[in-house]
N, C-alpha and C. Protein backbone atom coordinates (compact mmCIF):
# COMPACT_ATOMS: atom_id res chain seq x y z
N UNK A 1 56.33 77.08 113.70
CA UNK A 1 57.32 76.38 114.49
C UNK A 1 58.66 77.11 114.45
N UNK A 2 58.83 77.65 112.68
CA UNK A 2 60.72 78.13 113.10
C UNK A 2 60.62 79.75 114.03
N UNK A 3 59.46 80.34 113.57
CA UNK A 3 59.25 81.51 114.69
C UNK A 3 58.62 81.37 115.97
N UNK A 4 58.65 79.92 116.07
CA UNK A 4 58.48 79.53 118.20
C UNK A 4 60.06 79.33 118.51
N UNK A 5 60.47 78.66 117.48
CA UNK A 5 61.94 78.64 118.11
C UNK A 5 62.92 79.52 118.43
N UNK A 6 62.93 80.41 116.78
CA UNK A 6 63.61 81.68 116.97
C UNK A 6 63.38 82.91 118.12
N UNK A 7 61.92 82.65 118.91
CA UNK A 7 61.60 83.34 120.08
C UNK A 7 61.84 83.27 121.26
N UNK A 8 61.95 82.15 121.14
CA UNK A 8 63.15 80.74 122.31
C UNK A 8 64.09 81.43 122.09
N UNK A 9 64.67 80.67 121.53
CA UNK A 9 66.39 81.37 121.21
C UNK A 9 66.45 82.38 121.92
N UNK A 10 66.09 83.46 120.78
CA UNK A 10 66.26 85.05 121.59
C UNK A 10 65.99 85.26 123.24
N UNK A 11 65.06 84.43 123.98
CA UNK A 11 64.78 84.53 125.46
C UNK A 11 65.91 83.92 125.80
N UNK A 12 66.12 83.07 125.40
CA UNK A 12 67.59 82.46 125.79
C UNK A 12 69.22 83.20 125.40
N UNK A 13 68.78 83.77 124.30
CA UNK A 13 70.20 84.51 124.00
C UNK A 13 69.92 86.04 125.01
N UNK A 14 69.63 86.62 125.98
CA UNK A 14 69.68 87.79 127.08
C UNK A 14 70.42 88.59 126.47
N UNK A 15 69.96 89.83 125.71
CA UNK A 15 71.55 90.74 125.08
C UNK A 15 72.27 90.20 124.46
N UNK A 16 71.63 89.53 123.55
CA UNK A 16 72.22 89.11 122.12
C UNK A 16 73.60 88.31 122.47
N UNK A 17 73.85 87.73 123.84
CA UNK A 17 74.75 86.90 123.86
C UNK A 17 75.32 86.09 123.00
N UNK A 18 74.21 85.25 121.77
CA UNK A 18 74.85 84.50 121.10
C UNK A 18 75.34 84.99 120.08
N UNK A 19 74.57 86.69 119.36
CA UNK A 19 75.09 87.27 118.30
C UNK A 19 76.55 87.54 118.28
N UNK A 20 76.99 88.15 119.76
CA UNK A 20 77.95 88.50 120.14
C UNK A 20 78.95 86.94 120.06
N UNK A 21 78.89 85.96 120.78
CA UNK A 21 79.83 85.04 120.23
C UNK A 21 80.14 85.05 118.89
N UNK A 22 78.82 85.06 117.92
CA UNK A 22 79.23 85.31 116.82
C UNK A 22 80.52 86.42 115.78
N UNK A 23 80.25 87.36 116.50
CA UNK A 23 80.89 88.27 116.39
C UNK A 23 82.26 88.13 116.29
N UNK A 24 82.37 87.76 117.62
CA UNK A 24 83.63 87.49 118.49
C UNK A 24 84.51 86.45 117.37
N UNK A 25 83.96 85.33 117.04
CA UNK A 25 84.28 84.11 116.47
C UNK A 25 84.75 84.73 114.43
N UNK A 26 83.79 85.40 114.40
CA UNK A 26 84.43 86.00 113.06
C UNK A 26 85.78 87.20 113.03
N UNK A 27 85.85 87.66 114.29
CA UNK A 27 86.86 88.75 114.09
C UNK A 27 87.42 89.15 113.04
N UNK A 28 88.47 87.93 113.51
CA UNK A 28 89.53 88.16 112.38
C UNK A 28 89.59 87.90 111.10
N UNK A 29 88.10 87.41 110.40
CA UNK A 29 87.77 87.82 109.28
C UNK A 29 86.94 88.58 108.84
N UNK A 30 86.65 89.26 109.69
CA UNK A 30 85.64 90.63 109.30
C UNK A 30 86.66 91.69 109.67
N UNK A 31 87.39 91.71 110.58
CA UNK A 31 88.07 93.06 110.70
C UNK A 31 89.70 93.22 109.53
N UNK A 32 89.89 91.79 109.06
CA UNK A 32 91.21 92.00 108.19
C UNK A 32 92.32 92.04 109.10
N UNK A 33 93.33 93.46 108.66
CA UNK A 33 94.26 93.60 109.20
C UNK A 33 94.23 94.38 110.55
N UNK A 34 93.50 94.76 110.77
CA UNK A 34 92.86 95.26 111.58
C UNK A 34 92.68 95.05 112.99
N UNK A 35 92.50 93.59 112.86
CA UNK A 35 92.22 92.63 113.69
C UNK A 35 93.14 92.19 114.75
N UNK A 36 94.83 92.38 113.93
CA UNK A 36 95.72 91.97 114.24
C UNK A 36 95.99 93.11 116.18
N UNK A 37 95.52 94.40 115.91
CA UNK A 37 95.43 95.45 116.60
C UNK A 37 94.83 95.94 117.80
N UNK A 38 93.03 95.27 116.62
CA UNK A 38 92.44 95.86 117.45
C UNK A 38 91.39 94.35 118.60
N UNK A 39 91.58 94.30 119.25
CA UNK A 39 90.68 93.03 119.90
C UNK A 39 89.71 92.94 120.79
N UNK A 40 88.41 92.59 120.63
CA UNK A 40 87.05 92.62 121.45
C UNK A 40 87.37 92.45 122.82
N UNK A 41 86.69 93.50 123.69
CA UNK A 41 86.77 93.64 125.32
C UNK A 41 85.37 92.65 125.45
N UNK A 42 84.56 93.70 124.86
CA UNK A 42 83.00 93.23 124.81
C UNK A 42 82.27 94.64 124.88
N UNK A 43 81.28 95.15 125.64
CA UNK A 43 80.43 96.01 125.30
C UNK A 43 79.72 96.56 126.53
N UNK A 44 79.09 97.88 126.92
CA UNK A 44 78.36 98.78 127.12
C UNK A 44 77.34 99.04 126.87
N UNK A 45 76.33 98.21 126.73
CA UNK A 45 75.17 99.46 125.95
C UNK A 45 75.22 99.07 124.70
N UNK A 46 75.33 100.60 123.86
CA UNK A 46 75.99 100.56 122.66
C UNK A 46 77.44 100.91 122.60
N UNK A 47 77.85 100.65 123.08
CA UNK A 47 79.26 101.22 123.05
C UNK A 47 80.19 99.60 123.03
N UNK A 48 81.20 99.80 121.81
CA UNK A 48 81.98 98.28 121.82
C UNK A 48 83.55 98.52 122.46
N UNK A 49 84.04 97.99 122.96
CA UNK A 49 84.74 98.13 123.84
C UNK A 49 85.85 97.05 123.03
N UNK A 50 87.15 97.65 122.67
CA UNK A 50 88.36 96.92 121.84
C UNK A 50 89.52 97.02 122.94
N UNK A 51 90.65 96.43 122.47
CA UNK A 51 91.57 96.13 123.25
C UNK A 51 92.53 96.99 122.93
N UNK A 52 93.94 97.31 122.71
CA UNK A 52 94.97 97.94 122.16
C UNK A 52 96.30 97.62 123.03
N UNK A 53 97.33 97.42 122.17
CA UNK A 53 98.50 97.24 123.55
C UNK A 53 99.10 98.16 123.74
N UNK A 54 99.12 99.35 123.30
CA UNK A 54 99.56 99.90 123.37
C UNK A 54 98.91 101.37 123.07
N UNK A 55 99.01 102.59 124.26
CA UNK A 55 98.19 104.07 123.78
C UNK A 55 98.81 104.73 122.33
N UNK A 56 100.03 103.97 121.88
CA UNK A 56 100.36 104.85 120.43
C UNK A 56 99.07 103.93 119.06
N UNK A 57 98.90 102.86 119.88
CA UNK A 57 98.08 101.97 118.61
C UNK A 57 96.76 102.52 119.47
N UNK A 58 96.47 102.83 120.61
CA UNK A 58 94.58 102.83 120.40
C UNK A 58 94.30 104.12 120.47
N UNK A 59 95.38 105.37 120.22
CA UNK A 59 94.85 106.41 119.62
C UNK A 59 95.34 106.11 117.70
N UNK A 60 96.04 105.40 117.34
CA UNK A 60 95.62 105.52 116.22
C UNK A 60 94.55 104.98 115.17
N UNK A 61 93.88 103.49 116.44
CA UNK A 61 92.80 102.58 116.16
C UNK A 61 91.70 104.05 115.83
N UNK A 62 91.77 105.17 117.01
CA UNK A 62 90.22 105.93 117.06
C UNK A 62 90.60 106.36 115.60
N UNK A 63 91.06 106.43 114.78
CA UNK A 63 90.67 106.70 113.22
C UNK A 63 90.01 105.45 112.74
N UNK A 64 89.98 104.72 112.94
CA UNK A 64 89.15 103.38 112.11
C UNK A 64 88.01 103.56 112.60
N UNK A 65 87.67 104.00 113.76
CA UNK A 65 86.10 103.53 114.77
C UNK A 65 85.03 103.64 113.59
N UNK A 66 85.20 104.47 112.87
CA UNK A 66 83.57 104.62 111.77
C UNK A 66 83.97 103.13 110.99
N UNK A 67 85.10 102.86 110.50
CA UNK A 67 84.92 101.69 109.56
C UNK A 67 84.93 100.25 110.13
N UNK A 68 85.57 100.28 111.38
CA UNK A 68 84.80 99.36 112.57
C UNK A 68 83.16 99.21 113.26
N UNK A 69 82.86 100.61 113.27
CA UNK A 69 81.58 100.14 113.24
C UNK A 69 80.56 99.90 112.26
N UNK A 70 80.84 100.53 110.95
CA UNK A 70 80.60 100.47 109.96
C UNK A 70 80.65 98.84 109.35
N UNK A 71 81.26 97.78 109.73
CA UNK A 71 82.06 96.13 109.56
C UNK A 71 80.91 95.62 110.40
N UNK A 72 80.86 96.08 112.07
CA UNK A 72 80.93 95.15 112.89
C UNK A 72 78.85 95.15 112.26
N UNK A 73 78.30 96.40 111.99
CA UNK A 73 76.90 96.39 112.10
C UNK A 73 76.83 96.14 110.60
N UNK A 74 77.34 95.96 109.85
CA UNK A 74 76.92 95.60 108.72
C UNK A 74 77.03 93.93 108.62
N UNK A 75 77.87 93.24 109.30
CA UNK A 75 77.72 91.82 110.16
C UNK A 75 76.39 91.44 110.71
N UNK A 76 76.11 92.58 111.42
CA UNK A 76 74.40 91.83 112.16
C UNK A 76 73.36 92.32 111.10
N UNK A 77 73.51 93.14 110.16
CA UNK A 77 72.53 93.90 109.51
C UNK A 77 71.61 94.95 109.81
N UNK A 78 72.00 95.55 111.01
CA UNK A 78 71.08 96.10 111.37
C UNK A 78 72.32 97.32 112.87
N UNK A 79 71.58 98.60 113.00
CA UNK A 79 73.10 98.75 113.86
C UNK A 79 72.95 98.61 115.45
N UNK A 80 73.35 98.17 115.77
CA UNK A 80 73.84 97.54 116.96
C UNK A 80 74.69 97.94 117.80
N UNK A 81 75.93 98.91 117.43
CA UNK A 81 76.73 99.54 118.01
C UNK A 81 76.89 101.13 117.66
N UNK A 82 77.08 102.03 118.57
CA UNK A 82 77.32 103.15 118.14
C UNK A 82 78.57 103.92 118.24
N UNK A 83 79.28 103.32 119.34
CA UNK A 83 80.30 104.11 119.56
C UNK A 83 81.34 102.91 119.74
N UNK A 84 82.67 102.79 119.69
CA UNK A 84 83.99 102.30 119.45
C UNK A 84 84.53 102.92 121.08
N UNK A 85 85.12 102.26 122.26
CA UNK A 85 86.23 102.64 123.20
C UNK A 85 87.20 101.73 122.77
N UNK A 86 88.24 102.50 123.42
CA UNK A 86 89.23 101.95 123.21
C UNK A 86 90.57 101.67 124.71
N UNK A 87 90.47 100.35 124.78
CA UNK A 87 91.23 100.63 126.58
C UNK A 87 92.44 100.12 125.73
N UNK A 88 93.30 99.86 126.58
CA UNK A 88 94.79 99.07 126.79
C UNK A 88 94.50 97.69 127.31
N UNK A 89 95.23 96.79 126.81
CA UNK A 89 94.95 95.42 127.22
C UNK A 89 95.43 95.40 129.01
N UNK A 90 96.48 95.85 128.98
CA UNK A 90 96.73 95.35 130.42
C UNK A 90 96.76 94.14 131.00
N UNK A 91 96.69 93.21 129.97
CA UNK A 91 97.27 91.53 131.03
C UNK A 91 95.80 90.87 130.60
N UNK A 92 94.43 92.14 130.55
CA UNK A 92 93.27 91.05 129.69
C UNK A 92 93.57 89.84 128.35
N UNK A 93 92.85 88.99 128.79
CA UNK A 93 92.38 88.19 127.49
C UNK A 93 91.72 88.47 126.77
N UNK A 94 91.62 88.90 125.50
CA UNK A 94 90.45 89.52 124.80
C UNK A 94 89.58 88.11 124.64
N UNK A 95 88.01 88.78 124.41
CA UNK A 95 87.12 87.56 124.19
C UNK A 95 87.34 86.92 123.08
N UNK A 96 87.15 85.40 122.95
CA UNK A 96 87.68 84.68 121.71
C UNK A 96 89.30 84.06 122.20
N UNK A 97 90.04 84.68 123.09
CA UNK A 97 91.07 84.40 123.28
C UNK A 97 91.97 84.80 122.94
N UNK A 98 91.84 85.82 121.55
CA UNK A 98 92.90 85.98 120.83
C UNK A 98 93.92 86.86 121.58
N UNK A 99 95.24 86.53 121.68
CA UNK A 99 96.13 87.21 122.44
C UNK A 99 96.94 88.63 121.26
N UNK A 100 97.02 89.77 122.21
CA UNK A 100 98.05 90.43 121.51
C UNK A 100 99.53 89.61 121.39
N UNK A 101 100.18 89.95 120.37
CA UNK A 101 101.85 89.79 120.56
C UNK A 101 102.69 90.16 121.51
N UNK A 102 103.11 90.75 122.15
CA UNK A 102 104.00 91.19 122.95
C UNK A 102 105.40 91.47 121.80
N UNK A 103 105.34 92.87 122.25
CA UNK A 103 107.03 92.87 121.45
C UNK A 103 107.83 92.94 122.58
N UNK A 104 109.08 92.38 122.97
CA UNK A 104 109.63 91.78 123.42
C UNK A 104 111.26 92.93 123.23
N UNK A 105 111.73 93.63 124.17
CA UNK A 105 112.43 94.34 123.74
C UNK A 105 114.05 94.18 124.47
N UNK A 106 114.99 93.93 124.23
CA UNK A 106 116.38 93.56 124.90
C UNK A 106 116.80 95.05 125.44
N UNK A 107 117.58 94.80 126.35
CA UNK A 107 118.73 95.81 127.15
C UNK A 107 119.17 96.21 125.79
N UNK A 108 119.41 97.39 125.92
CA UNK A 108 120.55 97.70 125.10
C UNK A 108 121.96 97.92 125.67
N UNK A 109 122.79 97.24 124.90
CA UNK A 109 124.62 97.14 126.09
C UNK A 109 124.97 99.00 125.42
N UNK A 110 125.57 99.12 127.05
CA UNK A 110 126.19 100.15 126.81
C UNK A 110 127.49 100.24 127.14
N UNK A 111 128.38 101.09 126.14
CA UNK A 111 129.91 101.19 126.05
C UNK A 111 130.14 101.20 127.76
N UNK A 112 130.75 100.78 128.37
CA UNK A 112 131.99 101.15 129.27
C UNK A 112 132.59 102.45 129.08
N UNK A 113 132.29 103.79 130.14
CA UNK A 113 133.42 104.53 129.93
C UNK A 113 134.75 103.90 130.42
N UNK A 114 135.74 104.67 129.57
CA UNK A 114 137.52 104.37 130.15
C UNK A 114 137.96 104.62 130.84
N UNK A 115 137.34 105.70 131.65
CA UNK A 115 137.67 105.99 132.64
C UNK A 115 136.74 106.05 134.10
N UNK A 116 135.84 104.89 134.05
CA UNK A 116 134.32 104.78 135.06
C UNK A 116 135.33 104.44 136.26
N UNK A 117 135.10 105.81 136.95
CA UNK A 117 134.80 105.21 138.46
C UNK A 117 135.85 106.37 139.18
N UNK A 118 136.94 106.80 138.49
CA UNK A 118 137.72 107.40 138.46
C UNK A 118 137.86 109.09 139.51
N UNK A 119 136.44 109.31 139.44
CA UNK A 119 136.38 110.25 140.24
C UNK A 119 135.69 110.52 141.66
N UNK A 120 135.45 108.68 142.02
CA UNK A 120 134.96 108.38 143.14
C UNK A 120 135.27 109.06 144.59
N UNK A 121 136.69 109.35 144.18
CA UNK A 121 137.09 110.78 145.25
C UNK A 121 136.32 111.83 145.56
N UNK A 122 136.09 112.51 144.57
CA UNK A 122 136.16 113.85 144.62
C UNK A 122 134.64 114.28 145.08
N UNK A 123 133.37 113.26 145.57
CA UNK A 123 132.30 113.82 145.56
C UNK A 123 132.08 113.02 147.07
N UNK A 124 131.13 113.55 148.21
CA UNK A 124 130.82 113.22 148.90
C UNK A 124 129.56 112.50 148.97
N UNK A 125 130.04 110.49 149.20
CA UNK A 125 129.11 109.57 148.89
C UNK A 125 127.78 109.72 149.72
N UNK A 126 127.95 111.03 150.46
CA UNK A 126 126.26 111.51 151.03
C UNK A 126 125.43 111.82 150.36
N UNK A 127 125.97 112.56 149.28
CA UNK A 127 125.32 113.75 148.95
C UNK A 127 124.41 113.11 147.64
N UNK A 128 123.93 113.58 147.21
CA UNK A 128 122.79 112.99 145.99
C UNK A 128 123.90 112.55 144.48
N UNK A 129 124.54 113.94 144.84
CA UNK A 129 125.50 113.69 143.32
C UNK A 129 126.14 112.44 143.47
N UNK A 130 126.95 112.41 144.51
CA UNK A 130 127.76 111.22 144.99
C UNK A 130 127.33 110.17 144.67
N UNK A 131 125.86 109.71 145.49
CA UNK A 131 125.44 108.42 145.59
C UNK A 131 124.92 108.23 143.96
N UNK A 132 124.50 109.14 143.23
CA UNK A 132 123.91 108.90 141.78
C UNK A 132 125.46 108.49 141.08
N UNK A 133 126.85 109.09 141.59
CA UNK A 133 127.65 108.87 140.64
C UNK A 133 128.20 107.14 140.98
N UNK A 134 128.09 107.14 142.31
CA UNK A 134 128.79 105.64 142.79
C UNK A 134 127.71 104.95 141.83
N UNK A 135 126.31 104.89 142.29
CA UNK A 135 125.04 104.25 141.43
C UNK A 135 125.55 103.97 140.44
N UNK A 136 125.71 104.96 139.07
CA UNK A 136 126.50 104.90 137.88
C UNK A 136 127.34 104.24 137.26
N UNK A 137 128.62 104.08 138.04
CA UNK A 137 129.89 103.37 138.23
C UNK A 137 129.73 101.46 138.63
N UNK A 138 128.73 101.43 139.64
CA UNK A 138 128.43 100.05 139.90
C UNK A 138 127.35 99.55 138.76
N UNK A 139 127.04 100.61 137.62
CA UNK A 139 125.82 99.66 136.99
C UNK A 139 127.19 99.15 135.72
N UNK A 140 128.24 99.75 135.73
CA UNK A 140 129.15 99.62 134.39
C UNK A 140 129.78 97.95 135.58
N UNK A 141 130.09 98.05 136.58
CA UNK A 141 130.92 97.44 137.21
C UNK A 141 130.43 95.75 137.19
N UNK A 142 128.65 95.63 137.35
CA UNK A 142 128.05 94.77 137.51
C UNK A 142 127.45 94.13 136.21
N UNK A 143 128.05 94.68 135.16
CA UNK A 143 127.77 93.88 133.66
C UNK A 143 129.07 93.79 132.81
């Protein structure tokens, strides 16, 4: 009977669908700190597909990929994945939900020159220099 069911199951789980929830649902205690970084797209084949917000974090994620896959198949017991990609989130939800942070970054104020604007004469507001210097002058003027 428990190996009629477990045969069920599996016809019903199509590509290990339910292993994979599983997966998904442990993340962030199988991957640690890790986790915080790196976040399930889903998968290829064999190929697992993570999130990154950024290309300075998912080229430095591709140094973990062996101990990520090394986690994720020692989870199912058996290996299951072979290769680690790595995209950019781009506005995705990773599966599970878990959201990246967003760092959140302010204007930085800049000094006022003392003398902005001053040489609005001397350049012709046709010309590229001109219009980049008026440009210039109205970004000090409008903050």
């Amino acid at each position: 009977m428990g190996e009629a069911m477990t045969e069920f199951v599996s016809t019903l789980d199509g590509k290990n669908k339910l292993r994979l929830a599983k997966l998904w649902k442990a993340w962030p205690d199988l991957m640690g700190e890790l986790a915080e970084f790196a976040k399930p797209l889903g998968h290829r084949k064999t190929t697992l597909i993570l999130a990154a917000e950024d290309s300075v974090a998912a080229q430095e994620l591709t140094y973990f990929a062996p101990e990520i896959l090394l986690r994720i198949n020692s989870f199912f017991g058996e290996e299951v994945f072979d290769k680690v990609l790595f995209e950019l989130l781009n506005g995705r939800v990773p599966l599970g939900g878990y959201e990246l942070q967003r760092t959140h970054f302010q204007r930085a104020k800049i000094k006022k020159p003392e003398n902005i604007g001053g040489m609005k004469d001397k350049f012709d507001p046709e010309s590229a220099v001109g219009r980049c210097y008026l440009k210039y002058v109205r970004l000090f003027e409008n903050s």
